[in-house]
N, C-alpha and C. Protein backbone atom coordinates (compact mmCIF):
# COMPACT_ATOMS: atom_id res chain seq x y z
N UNK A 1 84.83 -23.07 -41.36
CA UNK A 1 85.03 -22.47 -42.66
C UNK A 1 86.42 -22.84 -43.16
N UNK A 2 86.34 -23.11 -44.16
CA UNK A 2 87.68 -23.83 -45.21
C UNK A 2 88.53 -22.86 -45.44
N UNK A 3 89.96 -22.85 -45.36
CA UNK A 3 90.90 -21.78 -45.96
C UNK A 3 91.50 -21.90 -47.47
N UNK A 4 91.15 -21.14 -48.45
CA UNK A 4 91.84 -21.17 -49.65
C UNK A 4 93.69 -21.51 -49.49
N UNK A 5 93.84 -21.54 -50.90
CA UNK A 5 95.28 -21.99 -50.67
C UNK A 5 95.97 -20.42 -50.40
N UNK A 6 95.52 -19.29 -50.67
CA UNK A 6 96.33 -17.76 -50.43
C UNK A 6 95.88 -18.09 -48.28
N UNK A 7 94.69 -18.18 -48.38
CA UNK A 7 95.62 -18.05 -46.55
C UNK A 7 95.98 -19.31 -45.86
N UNK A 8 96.20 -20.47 -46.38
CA UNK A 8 96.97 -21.37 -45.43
C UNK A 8 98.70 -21.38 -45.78
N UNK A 9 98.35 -20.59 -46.55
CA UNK A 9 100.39 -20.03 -47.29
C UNK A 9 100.05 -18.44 -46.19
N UNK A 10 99.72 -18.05 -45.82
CA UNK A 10 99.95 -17.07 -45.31
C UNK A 10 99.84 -17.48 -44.05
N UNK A 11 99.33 -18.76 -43.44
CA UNK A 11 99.15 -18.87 -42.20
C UNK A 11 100.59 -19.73 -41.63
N UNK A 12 101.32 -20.67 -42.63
CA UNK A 12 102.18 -21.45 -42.40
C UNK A 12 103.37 -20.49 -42.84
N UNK A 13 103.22 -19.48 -43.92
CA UNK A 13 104.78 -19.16 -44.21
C UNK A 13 105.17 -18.11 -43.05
N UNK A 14 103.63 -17.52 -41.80
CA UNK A 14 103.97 -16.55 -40.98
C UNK A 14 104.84 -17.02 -40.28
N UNK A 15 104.56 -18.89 -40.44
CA UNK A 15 105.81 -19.03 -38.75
C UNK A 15 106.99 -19.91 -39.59
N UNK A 16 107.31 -20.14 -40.63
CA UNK A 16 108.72 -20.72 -41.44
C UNK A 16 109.42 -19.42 -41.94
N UNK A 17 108.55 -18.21 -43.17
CA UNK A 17 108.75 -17.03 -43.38
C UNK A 17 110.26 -18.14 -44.42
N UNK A 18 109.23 -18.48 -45.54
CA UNK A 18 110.19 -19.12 -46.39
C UNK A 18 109.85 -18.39 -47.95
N UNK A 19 110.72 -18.05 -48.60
CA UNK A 19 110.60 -17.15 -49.77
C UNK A 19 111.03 -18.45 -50.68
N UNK A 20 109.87 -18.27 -51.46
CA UNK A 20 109.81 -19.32 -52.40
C UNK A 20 110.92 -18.95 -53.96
N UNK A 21 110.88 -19.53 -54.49
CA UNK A 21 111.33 -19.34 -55.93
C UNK A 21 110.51 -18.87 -57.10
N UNK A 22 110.90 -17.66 -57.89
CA UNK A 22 110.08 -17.33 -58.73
C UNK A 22 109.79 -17.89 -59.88
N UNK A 23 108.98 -17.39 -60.70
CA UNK A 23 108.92 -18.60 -62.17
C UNK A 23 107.65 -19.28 -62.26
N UNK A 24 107.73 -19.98 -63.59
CA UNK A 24 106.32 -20.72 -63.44
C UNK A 24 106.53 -22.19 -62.70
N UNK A 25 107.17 -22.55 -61.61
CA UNK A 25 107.48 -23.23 -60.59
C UNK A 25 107.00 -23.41 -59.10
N UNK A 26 106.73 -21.51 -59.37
CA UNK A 26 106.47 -21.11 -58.35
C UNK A 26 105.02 -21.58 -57.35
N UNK A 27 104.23 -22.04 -57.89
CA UNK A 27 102.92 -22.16 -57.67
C UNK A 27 102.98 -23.78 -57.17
N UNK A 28 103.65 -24.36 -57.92
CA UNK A 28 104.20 -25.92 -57.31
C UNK A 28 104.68 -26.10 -56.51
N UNK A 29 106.22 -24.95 -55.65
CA UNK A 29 106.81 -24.63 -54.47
C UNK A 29 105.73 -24.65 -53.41
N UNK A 30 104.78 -23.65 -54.07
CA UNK A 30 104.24 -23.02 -53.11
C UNK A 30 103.08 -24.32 -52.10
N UNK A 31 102.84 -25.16 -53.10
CA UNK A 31 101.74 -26.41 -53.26
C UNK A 31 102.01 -27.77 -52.41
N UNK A 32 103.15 -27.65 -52.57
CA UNK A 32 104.48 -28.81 -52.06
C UNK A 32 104.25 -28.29 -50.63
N UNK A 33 104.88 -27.19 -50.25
CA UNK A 33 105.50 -26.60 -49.09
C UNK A 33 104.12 -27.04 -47.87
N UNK A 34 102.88 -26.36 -48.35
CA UNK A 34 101.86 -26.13 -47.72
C UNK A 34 101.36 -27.85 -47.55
N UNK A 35 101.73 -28.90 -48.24
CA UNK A 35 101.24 -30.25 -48.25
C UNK A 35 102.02 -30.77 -47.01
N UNK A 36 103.22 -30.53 -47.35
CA UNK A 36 104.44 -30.92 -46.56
C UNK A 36 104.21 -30.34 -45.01
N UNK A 37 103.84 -29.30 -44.96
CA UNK A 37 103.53 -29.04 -43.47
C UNK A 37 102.66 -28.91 -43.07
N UNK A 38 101.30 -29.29 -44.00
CA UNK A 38 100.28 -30.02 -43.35
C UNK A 38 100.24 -30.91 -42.83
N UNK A 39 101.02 -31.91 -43.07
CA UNK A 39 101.48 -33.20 -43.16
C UNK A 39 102.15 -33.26 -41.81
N UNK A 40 102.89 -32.61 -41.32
CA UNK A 40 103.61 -32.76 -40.46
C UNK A 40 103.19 -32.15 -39.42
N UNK A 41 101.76 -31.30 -39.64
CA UNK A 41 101.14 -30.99 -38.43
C UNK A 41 100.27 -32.17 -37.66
N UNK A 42 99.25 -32.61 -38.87
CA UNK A 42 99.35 -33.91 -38.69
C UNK A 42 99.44 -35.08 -37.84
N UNK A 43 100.73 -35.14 -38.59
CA UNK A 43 101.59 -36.20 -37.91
C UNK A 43 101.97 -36.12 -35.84
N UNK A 44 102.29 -34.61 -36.46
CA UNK A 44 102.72 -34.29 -34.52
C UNK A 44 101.35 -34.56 -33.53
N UNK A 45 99.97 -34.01 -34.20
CA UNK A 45 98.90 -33.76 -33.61
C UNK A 45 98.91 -35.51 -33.50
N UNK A 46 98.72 -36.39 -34.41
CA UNK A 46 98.85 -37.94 -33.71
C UNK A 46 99.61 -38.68 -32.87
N UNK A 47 100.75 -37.90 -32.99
CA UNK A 47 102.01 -38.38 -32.36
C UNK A 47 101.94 -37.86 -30.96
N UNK A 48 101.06 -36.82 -30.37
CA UNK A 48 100.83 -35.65 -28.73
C UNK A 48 100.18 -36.26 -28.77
N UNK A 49 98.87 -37.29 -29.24
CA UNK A 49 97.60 -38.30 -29.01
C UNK A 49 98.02 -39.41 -28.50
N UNK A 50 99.13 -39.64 -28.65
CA UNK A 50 100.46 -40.87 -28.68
C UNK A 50 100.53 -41.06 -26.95
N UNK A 51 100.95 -40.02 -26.57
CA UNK A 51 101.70 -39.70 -25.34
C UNK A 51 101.02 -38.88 -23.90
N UNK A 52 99.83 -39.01 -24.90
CA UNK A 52 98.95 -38.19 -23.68
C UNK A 52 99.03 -38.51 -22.68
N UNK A 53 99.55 -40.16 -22.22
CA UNK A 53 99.31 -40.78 -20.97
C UNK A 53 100.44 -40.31 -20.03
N UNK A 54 101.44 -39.57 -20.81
CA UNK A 54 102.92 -39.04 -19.26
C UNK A 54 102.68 -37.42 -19.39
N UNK A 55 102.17 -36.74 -20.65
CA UNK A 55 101.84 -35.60 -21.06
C UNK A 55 100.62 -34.87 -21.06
N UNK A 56 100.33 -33.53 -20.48
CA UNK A 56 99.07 -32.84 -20.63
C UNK A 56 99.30 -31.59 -20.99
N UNK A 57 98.27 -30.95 -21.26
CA UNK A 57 98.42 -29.69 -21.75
C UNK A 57 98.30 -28.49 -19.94
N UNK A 58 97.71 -29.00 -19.49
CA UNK A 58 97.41 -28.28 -18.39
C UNK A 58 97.31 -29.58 -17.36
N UNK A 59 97.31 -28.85 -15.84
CA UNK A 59 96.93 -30.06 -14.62
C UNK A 59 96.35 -28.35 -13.87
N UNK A 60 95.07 -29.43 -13.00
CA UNK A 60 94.06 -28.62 -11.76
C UNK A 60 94.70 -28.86 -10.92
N UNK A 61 95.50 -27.98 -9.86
CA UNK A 61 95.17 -28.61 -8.55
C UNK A 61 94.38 -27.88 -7.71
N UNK A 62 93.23 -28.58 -6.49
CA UNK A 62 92.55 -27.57 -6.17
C UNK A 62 92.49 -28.42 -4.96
N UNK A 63 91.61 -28.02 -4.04
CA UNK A 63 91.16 -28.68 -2.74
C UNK A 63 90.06 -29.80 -2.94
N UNK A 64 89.82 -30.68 -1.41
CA UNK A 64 88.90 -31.62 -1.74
C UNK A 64 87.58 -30.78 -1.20
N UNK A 65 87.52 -30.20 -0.82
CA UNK A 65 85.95 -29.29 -0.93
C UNK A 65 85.03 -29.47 -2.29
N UNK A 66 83.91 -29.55 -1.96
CA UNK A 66 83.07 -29.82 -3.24
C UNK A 66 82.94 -28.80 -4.26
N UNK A 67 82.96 -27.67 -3.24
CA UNK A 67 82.74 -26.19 -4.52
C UNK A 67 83.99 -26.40 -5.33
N UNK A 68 85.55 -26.55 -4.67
CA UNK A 68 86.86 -26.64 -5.82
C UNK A 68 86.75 -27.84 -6.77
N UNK A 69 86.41 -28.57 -6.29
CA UNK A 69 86.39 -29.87 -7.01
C UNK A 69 85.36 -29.22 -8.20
N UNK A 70 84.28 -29.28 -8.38
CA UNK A 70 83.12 -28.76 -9.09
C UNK A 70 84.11 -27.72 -9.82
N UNK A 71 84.44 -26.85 -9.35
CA UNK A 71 85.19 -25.49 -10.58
C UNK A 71 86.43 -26.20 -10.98
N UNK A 72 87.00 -27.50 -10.22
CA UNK A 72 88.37 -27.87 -11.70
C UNK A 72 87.39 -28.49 -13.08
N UNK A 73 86.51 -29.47 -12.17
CA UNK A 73 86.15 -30.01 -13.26
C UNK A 73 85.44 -28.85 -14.45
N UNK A 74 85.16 -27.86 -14.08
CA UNK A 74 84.18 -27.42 -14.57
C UNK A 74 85.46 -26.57 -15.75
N UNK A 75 86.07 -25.99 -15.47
CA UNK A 75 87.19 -25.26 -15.77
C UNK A 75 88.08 -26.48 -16.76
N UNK A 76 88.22 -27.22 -16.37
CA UNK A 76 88.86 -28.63 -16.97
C UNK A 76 88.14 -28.73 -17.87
N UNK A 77 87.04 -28.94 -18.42
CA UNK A 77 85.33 -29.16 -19.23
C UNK A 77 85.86 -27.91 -20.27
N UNK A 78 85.81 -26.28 -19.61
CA UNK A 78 85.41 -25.55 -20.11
C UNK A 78 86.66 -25.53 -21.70
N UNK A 79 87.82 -25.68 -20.97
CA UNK A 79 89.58 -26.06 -21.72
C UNK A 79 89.29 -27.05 -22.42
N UNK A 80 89.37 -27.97 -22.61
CA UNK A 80 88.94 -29.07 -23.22
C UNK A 80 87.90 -28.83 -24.69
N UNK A 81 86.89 -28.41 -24.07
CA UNK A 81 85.58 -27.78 -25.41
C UNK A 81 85.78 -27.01 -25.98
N UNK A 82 86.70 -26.26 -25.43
CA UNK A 82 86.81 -24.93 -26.49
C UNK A 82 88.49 -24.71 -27.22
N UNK A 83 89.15 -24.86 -26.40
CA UNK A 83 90.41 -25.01 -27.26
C UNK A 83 91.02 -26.46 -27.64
N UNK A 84 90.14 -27.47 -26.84
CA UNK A 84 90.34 -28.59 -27.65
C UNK A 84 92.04 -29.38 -26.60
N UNK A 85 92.54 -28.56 -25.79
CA UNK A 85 93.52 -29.23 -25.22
C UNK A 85 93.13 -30.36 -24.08
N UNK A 86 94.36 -31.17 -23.21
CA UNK A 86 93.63 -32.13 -22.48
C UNK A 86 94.33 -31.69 -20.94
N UNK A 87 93.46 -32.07 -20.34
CA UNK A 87 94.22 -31.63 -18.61
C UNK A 87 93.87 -32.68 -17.57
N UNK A 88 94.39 -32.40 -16.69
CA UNK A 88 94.00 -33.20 -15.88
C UNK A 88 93.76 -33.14 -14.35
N UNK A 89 92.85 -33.31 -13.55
CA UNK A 89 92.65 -33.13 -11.69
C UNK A 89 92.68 -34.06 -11.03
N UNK A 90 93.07 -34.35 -10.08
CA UNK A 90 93.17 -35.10 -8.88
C UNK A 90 91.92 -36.27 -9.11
N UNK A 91 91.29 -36.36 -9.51
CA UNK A 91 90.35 -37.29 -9.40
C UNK A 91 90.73 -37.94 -10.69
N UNK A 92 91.99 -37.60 -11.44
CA UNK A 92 91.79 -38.04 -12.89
C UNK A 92 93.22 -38.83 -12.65
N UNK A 93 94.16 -39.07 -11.27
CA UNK A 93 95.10 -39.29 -11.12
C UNK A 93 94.72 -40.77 -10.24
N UNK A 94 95.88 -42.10 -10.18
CA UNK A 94 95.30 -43.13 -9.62
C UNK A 94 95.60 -42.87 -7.69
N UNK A 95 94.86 -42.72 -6.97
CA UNK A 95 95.10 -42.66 -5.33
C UNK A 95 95.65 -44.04 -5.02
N UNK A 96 96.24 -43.70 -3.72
CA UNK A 96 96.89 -44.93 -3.27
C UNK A 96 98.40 -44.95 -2.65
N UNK A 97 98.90 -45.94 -2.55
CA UNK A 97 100.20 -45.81 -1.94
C UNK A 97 101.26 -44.92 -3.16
N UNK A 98 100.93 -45.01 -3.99
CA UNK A 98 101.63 -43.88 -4.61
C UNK A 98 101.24 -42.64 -4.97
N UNK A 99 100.07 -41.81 -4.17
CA UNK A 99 99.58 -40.77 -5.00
C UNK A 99 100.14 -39.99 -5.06
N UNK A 100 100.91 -39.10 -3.89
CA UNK A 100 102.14 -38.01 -4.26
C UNK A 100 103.40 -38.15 -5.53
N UNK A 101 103.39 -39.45 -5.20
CA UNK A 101 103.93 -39.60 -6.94
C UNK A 101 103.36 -39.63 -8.01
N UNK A 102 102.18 -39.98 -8.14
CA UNK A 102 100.94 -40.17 -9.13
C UNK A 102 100.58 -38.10 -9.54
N UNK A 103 100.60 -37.81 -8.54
CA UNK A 103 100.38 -36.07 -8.47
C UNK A 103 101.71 -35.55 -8.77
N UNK A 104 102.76 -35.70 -8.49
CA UNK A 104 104.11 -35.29 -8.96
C UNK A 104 104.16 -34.86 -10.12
N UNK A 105 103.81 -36.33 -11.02
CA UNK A 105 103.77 -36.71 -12.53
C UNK A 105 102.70 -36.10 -13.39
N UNK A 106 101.69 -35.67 -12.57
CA UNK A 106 100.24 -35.04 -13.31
C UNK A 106 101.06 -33.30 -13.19
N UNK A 107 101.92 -32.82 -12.55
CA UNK A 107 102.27 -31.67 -12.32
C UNK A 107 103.30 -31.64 -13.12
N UNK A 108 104.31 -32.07 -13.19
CA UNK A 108 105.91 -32.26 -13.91
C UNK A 108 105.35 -32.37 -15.64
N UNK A 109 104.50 -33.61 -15.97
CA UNK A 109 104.35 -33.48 -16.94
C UNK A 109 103.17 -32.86 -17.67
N UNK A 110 102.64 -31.52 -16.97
CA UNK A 110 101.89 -30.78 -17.46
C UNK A 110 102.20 -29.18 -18.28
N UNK A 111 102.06 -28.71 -19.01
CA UNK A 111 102.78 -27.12 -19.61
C UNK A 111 102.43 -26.16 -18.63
N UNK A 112 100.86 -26.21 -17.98
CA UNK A 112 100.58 -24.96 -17.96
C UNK A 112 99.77 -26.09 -16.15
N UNK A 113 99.99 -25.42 -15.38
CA UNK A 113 99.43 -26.09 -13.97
C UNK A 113 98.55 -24.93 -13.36
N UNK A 114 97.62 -24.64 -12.99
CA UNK A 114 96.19 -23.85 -12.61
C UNK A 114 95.93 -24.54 -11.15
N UNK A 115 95.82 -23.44 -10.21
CA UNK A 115 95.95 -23.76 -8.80
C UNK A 115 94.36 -22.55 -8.60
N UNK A 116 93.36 -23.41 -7.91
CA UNK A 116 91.86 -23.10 -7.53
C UNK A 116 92.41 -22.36 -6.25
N UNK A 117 92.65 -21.20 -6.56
CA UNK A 117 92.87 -20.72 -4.69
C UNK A 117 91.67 -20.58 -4.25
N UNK A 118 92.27 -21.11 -2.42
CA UNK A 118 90.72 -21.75 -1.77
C UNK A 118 91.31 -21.35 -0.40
N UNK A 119 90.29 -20.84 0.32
CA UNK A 119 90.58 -21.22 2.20
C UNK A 119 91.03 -22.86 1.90
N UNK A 120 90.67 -23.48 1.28
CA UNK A 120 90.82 -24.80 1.60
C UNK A 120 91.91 -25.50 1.36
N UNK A 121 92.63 -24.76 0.52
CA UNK A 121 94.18 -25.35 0.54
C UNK A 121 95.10 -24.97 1.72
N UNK A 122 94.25 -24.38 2.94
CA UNK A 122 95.23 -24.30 3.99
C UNK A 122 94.81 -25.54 5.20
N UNK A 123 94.02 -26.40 4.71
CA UNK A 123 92.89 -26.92 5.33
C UNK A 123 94.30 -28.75 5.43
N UNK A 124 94.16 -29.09 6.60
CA UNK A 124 95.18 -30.68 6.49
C UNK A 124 94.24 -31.70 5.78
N UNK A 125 94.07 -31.40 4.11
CA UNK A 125 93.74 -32.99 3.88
C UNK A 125 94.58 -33.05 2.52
N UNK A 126 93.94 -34.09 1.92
CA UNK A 126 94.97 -34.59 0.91
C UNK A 126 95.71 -33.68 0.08
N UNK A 127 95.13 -32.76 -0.83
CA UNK A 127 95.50 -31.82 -2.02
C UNK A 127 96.52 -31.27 -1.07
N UNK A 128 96.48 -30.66 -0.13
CA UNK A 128 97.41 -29.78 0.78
C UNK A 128 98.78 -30.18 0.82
N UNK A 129 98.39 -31.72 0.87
CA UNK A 129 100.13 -32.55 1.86
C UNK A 129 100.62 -32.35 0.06
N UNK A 130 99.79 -32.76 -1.38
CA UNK A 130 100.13 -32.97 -2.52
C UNK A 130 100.61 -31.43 -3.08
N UNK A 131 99.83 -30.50 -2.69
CA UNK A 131 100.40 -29.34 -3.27
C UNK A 131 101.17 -28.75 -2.39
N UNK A 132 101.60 -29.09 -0.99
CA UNK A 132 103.33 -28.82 -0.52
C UNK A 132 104.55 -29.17 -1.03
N UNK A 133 103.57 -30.27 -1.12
CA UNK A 133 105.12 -31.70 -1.97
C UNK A 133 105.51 -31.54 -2.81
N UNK A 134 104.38 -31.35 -3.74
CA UNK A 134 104.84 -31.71 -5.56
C UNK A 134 105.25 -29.82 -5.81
N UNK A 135 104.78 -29.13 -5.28
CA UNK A 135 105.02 -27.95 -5.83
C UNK A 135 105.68 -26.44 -5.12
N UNK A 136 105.14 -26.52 -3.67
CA UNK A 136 106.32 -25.49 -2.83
C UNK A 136 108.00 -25.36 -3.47
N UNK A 137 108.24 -26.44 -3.22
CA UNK A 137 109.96 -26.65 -3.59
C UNK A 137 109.95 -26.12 -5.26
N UNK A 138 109.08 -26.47 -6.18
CA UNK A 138 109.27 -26.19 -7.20
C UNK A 138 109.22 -24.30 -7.69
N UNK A 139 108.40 -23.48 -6.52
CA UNK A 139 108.29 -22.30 -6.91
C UNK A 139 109.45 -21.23 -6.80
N UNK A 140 110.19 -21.84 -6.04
CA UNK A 140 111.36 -21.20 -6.17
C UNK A 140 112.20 -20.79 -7.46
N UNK A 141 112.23 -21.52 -8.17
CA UNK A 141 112.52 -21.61 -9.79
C UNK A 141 111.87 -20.98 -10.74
N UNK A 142 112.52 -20.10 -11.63
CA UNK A 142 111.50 -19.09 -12.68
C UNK A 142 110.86 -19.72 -13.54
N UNK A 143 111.73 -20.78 -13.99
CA UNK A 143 110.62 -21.55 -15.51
C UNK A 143 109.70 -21.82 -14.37
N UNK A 144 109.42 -22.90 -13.36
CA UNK A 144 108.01 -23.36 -12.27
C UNK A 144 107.18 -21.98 -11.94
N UNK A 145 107.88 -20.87 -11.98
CA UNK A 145 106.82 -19.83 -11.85
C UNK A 145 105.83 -19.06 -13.02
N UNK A 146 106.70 -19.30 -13.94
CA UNK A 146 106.22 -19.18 -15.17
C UNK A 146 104.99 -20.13 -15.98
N UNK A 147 104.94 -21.70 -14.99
CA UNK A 147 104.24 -22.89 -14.87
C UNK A 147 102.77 -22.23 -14.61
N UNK A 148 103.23 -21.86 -13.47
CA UNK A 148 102.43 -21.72 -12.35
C UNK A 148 100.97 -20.57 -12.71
N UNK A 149 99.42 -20.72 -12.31
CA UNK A 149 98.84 -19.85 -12.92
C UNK A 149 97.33 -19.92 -12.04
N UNK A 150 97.47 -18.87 -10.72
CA UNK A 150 96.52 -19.22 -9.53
C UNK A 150 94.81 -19.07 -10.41
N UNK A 151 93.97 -19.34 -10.09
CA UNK A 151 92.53 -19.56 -10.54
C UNK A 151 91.78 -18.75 -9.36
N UNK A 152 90.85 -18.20 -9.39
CA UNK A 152 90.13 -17.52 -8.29
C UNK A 152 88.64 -17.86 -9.18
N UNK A 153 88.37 -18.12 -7.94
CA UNK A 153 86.49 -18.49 -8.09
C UNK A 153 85.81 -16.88 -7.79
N UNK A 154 84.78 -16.51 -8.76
CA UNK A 154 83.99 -15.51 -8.48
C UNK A 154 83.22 -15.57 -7.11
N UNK A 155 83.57 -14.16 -7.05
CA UNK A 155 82.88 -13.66 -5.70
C UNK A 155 83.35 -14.43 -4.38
N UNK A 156 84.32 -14.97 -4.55
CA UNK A 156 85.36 -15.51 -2.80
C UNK A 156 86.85 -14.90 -3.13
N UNK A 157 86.84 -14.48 -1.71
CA UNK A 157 87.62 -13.44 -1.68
C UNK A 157 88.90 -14.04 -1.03
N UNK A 158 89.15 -15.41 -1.04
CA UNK A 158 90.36 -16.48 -0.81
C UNK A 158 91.52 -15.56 -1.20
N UNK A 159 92.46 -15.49 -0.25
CA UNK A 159 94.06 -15.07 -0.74
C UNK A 159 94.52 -16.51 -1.05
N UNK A 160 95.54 -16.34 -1.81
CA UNK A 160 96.77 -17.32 -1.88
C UNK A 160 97.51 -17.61 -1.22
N UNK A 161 97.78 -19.12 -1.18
CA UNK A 161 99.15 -19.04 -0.26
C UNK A 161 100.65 -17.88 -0.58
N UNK A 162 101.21 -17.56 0.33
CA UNK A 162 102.20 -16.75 -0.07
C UNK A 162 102.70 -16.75 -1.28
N UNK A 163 103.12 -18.38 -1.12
CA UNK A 163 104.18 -18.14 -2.52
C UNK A 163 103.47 -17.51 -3.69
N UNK A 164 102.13 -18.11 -3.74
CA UNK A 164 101.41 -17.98 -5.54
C UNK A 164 101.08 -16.23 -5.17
N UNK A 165 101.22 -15.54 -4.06
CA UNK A 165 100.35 -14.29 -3.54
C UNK A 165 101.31 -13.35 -5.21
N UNK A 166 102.57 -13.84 -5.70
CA UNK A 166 103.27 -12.61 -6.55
C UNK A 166 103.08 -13.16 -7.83
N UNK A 167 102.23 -13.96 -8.06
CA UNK A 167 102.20 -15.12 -9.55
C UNK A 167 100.78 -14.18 -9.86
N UNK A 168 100.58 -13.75 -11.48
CA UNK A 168 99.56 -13.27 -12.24
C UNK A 168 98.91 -14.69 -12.63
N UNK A 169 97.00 -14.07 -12.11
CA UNK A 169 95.77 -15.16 -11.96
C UNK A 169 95.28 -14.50 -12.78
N UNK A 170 94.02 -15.25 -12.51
CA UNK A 170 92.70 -14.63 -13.03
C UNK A 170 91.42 -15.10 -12.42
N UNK A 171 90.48 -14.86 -12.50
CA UNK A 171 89.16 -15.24 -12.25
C UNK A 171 88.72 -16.47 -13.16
N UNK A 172 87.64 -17.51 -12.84
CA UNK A 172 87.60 -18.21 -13.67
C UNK A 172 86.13 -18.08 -13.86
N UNK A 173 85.87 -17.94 -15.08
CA UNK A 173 84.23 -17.90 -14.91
C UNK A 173 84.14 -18.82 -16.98
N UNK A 174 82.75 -18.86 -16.55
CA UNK A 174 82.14 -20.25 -17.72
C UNK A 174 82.00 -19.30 -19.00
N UNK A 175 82.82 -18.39 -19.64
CA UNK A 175 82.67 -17.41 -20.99
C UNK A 175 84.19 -17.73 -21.36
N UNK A 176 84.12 -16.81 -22.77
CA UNK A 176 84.97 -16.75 -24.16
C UNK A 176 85.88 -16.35 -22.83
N UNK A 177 85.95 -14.88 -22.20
CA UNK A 177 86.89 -14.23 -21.43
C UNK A 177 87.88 -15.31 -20.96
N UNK A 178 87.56 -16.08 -19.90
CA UNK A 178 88.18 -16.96 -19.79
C UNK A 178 89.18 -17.98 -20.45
N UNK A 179 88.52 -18.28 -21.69
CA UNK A 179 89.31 -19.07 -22.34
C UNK A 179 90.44 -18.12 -23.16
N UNK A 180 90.34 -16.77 -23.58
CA UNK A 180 90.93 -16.05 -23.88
C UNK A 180 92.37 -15.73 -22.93
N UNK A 181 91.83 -15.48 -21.67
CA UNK A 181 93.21 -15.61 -20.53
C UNK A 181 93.43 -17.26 -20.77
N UNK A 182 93.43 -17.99 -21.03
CA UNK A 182 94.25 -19.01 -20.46
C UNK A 182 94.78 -19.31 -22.23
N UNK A 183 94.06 -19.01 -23.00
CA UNK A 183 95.02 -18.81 -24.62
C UNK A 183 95.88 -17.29 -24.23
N UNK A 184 96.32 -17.01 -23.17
CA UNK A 184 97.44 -16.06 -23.72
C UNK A 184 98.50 -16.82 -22.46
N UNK A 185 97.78 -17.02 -21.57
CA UNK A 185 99.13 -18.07 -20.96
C UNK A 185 99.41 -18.81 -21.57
């Protein structure tokens, strides 16, 4: 549904909160303003399309178990369709002699990082050695905790590793609810 010009001036001046000039001018201010930062929304939204390749909106990390794997992707799917942002999991990263660096970079340059707590992240295979590496050292730090945002699969009753045990989760399940918690992180 289309917004008249009274609420996309009410939707853009909520976050500038720019008082226009009165007069019969005024309606031209008002016309300009709303073009101008359409324009530049725009522009940014092409310009984050630009850079997607060092930048994400979110990163999965989860275990190589099939059930975690299945709920990033699925959870990854669910983000994507509905709020339209881009993320990324371990299978979306290149393996190889560089993957802890390849995973570093999917973590560092992500906003918001979502950890599948699993028995299986205590388990010695890959994700484990990657989520010691790239991210233990980092939780020490408040902005990285503030990163940080554990995932729990319905109906398994998996604790967290210590560190994430004092970090606010949620459940992840395939509804609005969901996408609602991860639009307020």
């Amino acid at each position: 549904m289309a917004m008249n010009d009274h609420q996309r001036w009410t939707r853009i001046n909520r976050e500038l909160r720019i008082e226009l000039p009165t007069g019969r001018y005024a309606f031209a201010w008002r016309n300009f303003i709303i073009t101008l930062y359409e324009q530049i929304e725009h522009w940014m939204d092409q310009r984050r399309r630009e850079i997607r390749h060092t930048t994400w909106d979110f990163c999965v990390i989860h275990s190589q178990s099939r059930r975690d794997r299945e709920a990033a992707a699925a959870f990854k799917r669910l983000l994507e369709s509905t709020l339209g942002i881009t993320g990324r999991t371990f299978k979306d990263i290149a393996l190889g002699e560089n993957t802890l660096e390849a995973a570093s970079e999917m973590v560092t340059g992500s906003t918001k990082v979502f950890i599948i707590v699993s028995k299986y992240l205590d388990l010695p295979d890959f994700p484990k050695f990657v989520f010691q590496s790239a991210l233990m050292a980092q939780l020490h730090r408040s902005d990285w905790r503030k990163k940080l945002v554990p995932v729990y699969l319905p109906g398994n009753m998996d604790n967290p590793p210590l560190l994430l045990a004092g970090l606010q989760g949620f459940t992840l399940g395939n509804d609005i609810h969901t996408v609602e918690l991860v639009r307020s992180f």
